[in-house]
N, C-alpha and C. Protein backbone atom coordinates (compact mmCIF):
# COMPACT_ATOMS: atom_id res chain seq x y z
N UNK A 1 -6.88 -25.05 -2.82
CA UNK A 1 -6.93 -24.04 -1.80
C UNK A 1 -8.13 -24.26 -0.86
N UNK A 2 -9.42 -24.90 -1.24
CA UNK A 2 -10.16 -25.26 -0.39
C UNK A 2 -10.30 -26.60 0.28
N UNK A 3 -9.35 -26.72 0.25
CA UNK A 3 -8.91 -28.06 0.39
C UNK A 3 -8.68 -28.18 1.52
N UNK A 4 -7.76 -27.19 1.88
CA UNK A 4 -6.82 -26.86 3.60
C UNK A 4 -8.09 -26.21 4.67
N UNK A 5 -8.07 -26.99 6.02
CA UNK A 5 -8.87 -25.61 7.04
C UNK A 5 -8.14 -25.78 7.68
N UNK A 6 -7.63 -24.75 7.82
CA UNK A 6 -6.47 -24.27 8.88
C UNK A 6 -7.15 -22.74 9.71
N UNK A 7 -6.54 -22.53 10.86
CA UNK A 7 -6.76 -21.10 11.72
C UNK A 7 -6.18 -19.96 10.61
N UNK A 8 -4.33 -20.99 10.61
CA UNK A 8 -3.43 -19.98 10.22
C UNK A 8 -3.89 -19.28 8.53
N UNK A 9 -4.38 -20.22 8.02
CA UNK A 9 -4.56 -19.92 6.37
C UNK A 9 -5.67 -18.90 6.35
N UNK A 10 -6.66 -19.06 7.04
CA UNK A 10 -7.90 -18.07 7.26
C UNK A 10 -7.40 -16.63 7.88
N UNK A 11 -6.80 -16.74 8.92
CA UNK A 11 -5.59 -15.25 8.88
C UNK A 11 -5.08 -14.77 8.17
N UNK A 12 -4.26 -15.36 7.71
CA UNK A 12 -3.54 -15.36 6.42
C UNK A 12 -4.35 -14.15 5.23
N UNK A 13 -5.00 -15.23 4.74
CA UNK A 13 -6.27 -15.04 3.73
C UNK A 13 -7.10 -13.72 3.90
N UNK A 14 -7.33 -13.60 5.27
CA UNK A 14 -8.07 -12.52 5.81
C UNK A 14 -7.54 -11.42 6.51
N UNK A 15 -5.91 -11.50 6.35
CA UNK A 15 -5.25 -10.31 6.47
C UNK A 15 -4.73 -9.83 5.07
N UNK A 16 -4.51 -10.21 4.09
CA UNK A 16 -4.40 -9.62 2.76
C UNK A 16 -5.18 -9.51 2.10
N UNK A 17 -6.37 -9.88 2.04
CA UNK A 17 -7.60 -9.57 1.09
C UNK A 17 -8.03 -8.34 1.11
N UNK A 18 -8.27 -7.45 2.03
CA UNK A 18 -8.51 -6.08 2.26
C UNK A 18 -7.84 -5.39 1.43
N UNK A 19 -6.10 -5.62 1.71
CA UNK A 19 -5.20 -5.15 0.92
C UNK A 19 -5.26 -4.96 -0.67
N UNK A 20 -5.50 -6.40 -1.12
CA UNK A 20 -6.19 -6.55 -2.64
C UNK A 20 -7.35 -5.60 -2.62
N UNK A 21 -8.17 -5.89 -2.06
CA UNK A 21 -9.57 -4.75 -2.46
C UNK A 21 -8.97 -3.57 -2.47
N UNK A 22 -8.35 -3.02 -1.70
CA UNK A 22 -7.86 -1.46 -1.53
C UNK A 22 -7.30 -1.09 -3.16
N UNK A 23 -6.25 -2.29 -3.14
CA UNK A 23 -4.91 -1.69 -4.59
C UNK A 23 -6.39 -2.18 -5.64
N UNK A 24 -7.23 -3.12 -5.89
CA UNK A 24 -8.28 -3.34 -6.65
C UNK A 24 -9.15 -1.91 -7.04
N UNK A 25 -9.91 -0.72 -5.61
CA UNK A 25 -10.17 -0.19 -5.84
C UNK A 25 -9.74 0.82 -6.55
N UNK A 26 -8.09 1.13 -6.40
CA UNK A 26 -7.33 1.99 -6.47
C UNK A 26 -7.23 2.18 -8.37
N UNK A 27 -7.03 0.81 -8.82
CA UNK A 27 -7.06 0.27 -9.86
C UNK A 27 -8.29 0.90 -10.82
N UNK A 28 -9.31 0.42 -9.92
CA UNK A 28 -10.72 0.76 -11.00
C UNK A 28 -10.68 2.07 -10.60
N UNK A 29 -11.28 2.86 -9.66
CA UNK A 29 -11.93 3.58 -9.47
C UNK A 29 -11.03 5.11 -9.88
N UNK A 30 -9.50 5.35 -9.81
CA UNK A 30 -8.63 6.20 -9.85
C UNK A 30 -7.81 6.33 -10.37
N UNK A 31 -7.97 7.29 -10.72
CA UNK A 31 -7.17 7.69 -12.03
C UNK A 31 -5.25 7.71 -11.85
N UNK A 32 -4.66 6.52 -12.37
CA UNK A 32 -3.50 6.65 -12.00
C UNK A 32 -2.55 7.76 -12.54
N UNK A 33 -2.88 8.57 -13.24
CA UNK A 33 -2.80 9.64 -14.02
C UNK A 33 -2.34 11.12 -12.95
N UNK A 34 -2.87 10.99 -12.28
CA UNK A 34 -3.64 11.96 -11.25
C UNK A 34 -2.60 11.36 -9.75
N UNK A 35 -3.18 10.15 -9.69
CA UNK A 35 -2.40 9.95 -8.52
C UNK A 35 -1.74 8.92 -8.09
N UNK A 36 -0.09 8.20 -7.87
CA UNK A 36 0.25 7.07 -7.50
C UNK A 36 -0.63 6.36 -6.45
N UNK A 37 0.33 5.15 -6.78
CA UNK A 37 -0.65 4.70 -5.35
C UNK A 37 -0.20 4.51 -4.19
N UNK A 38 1.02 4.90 -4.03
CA UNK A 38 1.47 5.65 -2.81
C UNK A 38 0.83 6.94 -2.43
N UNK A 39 0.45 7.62 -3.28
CA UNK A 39 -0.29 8.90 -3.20
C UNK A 39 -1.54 8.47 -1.93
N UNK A 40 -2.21 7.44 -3.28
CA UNK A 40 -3.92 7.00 -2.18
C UNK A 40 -3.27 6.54 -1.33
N UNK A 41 -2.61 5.63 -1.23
CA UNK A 41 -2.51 5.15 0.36
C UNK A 41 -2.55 6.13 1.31
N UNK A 42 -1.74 7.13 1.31
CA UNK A 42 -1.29 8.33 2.16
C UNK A 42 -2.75 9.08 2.21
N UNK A 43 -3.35 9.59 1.10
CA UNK A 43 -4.52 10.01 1.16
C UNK A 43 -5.62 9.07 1.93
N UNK A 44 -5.85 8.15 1.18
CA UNK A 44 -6.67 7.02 2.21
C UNK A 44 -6.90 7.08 3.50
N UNK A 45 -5.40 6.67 4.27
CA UNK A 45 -4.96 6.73 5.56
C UNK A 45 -5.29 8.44 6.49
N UNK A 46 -5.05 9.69 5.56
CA UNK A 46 -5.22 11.02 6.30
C UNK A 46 -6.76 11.21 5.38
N UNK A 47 -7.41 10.83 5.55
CA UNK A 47 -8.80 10.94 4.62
C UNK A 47 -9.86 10.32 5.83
N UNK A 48 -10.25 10.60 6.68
CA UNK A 48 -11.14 9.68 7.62
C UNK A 48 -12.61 9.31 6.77
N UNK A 49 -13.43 10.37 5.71
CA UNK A 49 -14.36 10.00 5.35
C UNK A 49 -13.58 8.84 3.61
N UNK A 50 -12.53 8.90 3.40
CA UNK A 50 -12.26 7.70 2.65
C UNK A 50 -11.68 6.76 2.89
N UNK A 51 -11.09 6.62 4.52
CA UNK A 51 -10.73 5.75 5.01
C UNK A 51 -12.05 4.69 5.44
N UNK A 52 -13.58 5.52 6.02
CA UNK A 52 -14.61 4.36 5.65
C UNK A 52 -14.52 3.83 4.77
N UNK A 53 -15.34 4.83 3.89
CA UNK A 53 -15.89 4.26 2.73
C UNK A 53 -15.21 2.91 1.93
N UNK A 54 -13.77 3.56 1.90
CA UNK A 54 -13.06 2.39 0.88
C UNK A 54 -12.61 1.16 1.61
N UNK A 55 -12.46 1.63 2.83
CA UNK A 55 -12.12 0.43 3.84
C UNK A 55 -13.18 -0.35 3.87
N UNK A 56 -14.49 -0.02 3.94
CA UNK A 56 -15.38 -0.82 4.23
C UNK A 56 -15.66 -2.03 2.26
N UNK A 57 -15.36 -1.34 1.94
CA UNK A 57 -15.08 -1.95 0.31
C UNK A 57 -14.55 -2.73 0.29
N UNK A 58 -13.55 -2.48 0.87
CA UNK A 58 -12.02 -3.64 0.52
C UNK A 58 -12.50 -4.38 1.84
N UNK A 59 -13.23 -4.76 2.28
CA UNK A 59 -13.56 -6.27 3.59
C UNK A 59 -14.77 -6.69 2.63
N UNK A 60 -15.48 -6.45 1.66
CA UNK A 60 -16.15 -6.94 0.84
C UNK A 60 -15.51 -8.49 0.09
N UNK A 61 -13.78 -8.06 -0.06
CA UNK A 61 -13.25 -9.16 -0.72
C UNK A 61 -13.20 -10.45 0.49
N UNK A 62 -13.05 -9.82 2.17
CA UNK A 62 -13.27 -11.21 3.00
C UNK A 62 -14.45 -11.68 3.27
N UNK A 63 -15.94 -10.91 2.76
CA UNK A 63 -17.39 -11.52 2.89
C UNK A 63 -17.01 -12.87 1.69
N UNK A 64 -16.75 -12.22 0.17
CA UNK A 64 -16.62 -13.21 -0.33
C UNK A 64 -15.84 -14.43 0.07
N UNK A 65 -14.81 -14.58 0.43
CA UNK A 65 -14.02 -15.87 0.86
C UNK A 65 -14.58 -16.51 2.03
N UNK A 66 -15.00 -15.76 3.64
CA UNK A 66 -15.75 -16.28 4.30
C UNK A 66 -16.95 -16.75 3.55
N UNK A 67 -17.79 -16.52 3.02
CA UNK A 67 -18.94 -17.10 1.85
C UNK A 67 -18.44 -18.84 1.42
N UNK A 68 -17.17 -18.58 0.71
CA UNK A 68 -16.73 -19.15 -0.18
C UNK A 68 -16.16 -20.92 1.25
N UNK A 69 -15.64 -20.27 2.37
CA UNK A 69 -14.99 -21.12 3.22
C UNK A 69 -16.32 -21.68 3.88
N UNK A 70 -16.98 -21.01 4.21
CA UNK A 70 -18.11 -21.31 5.04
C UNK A 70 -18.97 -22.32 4.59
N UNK A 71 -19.55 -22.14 3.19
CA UNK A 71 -20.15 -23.04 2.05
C UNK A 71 -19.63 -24.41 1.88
N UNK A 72 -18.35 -24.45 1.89
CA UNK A 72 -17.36 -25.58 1.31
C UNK A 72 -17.08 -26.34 2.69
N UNK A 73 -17.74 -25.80 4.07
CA UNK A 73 -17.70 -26.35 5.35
C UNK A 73 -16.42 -26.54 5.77
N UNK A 74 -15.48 -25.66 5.14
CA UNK A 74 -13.99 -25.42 6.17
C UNK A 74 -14.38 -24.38 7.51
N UNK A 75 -14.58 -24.82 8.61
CA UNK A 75 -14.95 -23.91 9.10
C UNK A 75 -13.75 -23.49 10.02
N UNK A 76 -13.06 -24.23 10.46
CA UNK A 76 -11.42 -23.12 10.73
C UNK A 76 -10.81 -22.09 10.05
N UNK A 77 -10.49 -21.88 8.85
CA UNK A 77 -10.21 -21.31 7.71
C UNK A 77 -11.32 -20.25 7.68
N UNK A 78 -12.68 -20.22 7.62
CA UNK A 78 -14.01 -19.00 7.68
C UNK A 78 -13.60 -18.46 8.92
N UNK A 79 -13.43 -19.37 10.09
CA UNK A 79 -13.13 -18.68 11.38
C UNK A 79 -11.98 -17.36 11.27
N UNK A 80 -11.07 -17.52 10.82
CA UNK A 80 -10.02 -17.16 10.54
C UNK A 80 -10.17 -15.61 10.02
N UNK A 81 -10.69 -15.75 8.56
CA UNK A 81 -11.01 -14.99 8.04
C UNK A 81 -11.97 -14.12 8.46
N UNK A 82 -13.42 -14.56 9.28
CA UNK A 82 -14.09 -13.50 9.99
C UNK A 82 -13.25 -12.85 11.26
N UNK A 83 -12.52 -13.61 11.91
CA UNK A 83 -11.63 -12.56 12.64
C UNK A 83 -11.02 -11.71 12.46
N UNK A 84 -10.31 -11.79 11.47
CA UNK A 84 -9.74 -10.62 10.72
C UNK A 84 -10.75 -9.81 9.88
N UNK A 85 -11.49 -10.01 9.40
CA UNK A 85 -12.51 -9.31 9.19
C UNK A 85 -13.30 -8.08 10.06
N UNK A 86 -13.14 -8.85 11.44
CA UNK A 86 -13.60 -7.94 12.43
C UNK A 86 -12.55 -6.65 13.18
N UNK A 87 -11.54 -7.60 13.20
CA UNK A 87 -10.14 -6.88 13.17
C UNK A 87 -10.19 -5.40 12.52
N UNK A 88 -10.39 -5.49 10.88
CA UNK A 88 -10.17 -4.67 10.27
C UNK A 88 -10.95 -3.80 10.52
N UNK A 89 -12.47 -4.01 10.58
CA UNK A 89 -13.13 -3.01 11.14
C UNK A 89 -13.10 -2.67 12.21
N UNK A 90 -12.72 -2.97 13.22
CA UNK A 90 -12.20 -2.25 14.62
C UNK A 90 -11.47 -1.25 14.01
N UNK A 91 -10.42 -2.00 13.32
CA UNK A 91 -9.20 -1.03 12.96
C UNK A 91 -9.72 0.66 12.14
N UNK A 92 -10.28 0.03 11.05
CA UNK A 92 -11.12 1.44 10.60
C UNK A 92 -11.82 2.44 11.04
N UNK A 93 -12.84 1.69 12.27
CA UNK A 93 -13.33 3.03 13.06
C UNK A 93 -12.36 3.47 14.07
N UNK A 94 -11.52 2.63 14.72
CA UNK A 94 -10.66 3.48 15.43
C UNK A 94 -9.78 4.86 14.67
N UNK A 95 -9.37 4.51 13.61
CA UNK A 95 -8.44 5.26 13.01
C UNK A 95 -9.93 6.47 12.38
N UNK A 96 -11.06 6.21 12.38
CA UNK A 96 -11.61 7.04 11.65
C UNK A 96 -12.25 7.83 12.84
N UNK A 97 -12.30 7.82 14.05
CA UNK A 97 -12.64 8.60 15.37
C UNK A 97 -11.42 9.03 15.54
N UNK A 98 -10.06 8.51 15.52
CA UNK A 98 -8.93 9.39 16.40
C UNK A 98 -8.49 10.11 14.93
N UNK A 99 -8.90 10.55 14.09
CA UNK A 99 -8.67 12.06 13.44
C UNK A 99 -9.32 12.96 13.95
């Protein structure tokens, strides 16, 4: 896997990793007992002060891989992934101002 530097793979990579951190947090931190995880999502999403917080969590999993791409001197593939990285946080404060 570090093998490849590609644009597309660093997109890729850095549009589902968030995703993992999210269902990751969802995992540790909450009690599935209590609530699906269709539940959090929905909550998450109408939650503006847990739409930071956890959002900003789950781009923790693309510091690591940018780390991981950057180090290993793929630097198309890091590119990739910090874009979407930045992406996401656009995305988060927008959605966390228009509530």
């Amino acid at each position: 896997m570090l093998k490849i530097d590609k644009y597309p793979l660093g997109i890729a990579m850095g549009s589902l990793a968030p995703i993992l951190g999210i269902v990751l947090y969802y995992y540790i931190k909450v009690d599935a007992s209590v609530y699906s995880l269709r539940e959090f999502i929905v909550f998450f999403f109408e939650n503006s002060a847990m739409l930071t917080a956890v959002g900003s969590l789950s781009l923790i999993v693309n510091i690591v891989l940018f780390t991981l791409y950057i180090n290993n001197r793929k630097d198309k593939t890091a590119i990739g992934i910090f874009a979407m990285t930045v992406m996401y946080g656009l995305i988060i404060l927008y959605a966390k101002f228009s509530n």
